[in-house]
Protein backbone atom coordinates (compact mmCIF):
# COMPACT_ATOMS: atom_id res chain seq x y z
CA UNK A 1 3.21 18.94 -6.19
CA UNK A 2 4.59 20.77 -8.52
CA UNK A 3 6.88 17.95 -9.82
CA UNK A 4 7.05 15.06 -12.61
CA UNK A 5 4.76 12.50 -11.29
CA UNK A 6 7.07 9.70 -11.85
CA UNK A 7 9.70 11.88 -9.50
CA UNK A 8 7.59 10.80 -6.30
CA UNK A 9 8.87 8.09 -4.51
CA UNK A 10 5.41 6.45 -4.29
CA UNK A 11 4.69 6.22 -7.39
CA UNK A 12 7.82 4.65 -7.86
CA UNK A 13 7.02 1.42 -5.89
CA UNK A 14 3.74 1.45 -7.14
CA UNK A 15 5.40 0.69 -10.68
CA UNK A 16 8.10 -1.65 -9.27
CA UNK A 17 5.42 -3.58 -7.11
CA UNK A 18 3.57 -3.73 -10.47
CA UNK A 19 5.98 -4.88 -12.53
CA UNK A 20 7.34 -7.57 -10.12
CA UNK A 21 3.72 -8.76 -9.70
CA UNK A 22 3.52 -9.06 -13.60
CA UNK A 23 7.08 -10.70 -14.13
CA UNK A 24 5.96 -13.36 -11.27
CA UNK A 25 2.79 -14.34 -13.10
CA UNK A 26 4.63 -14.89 -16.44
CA UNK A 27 7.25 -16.22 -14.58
CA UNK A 28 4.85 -19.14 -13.12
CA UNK A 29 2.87 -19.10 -16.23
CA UNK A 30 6.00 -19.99 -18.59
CA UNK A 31 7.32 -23.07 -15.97
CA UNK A 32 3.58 -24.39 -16.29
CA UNK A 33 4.11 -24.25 -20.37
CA UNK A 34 7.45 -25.95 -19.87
CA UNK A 35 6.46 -29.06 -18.05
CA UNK A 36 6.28 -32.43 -19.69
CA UNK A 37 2.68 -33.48 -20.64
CA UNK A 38 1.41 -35.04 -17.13
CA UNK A 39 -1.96 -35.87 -17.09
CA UNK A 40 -2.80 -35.29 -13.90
CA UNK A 41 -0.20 -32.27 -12.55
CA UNK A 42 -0.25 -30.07 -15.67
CA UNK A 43 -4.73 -29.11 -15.64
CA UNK A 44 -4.23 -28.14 -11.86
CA UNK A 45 -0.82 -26.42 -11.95
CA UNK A 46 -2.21 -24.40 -15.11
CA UNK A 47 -5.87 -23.72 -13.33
CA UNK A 48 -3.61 -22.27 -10.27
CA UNK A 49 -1.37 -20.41 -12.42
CA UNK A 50 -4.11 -19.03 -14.56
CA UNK A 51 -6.08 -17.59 -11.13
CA UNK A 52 -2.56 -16.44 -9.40
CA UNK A 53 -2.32 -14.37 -12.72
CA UNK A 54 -5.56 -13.19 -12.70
CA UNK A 55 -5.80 -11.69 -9.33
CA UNK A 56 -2.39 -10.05 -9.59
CA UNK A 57 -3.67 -8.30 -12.54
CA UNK A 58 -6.60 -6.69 -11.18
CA UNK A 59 -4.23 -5.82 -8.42
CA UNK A 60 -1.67 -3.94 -11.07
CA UNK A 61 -4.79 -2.69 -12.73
CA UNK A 62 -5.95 -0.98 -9.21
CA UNK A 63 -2.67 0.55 -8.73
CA UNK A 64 -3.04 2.03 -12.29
CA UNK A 65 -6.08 3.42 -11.46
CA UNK A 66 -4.64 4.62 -8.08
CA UNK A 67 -1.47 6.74 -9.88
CA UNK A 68 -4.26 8.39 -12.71
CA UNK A 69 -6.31 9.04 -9.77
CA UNK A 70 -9.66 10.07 -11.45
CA UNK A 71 -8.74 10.32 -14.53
CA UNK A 72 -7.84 6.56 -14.65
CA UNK A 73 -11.77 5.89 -15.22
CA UNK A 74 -11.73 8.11 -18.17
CA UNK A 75 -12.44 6.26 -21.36
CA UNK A 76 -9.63 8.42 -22.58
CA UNK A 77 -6.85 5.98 -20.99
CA UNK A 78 -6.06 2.66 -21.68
CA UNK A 79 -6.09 2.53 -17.54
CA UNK A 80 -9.84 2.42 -18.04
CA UNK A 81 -10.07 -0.18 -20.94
CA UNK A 82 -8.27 -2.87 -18.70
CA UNK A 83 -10.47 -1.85 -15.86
């Protein structure tokens, strides 16, 4: 639109929503490393952590693809790599 892309106000929450979504997951990850060595809570809270991180990064990774817009499946871009 004639316009730096970052300029749009869209894109902008697409990269805040993206980076909150990635600072949550390490977040939760890091308080999962910090626990003392239960036997029984640490396996479950690190299988729950580990999936919670997983889905919000193919989440992030679909709003990457959204903002390069076709040319996020290019092998060009790293966008594609993570995809």
């Amino acid at each position: 639109f004639g316009s730096v892309i970052i300029n749009l106000q869209l894109i902008q929450a697409k990269l805040r929503d993206m980076s909150i979504d990635i600072d949550a997951s390490a977040f939760l990850i890091f308080r999962v490393a910090g626990k003392d060595n239960s036997i029984y809570r640490i396996p479950r809270e690190a299988a729950m952590a580990m999936l919670f991180a997983i889905e919000l990064e193919q989440q992030v990774i679909d709003k990457a693809v959204q903002i390069f817009v076709g040319s996020g499946v290019v092998s060009r871009f790293a966008v594609e790599q993570f995809y």
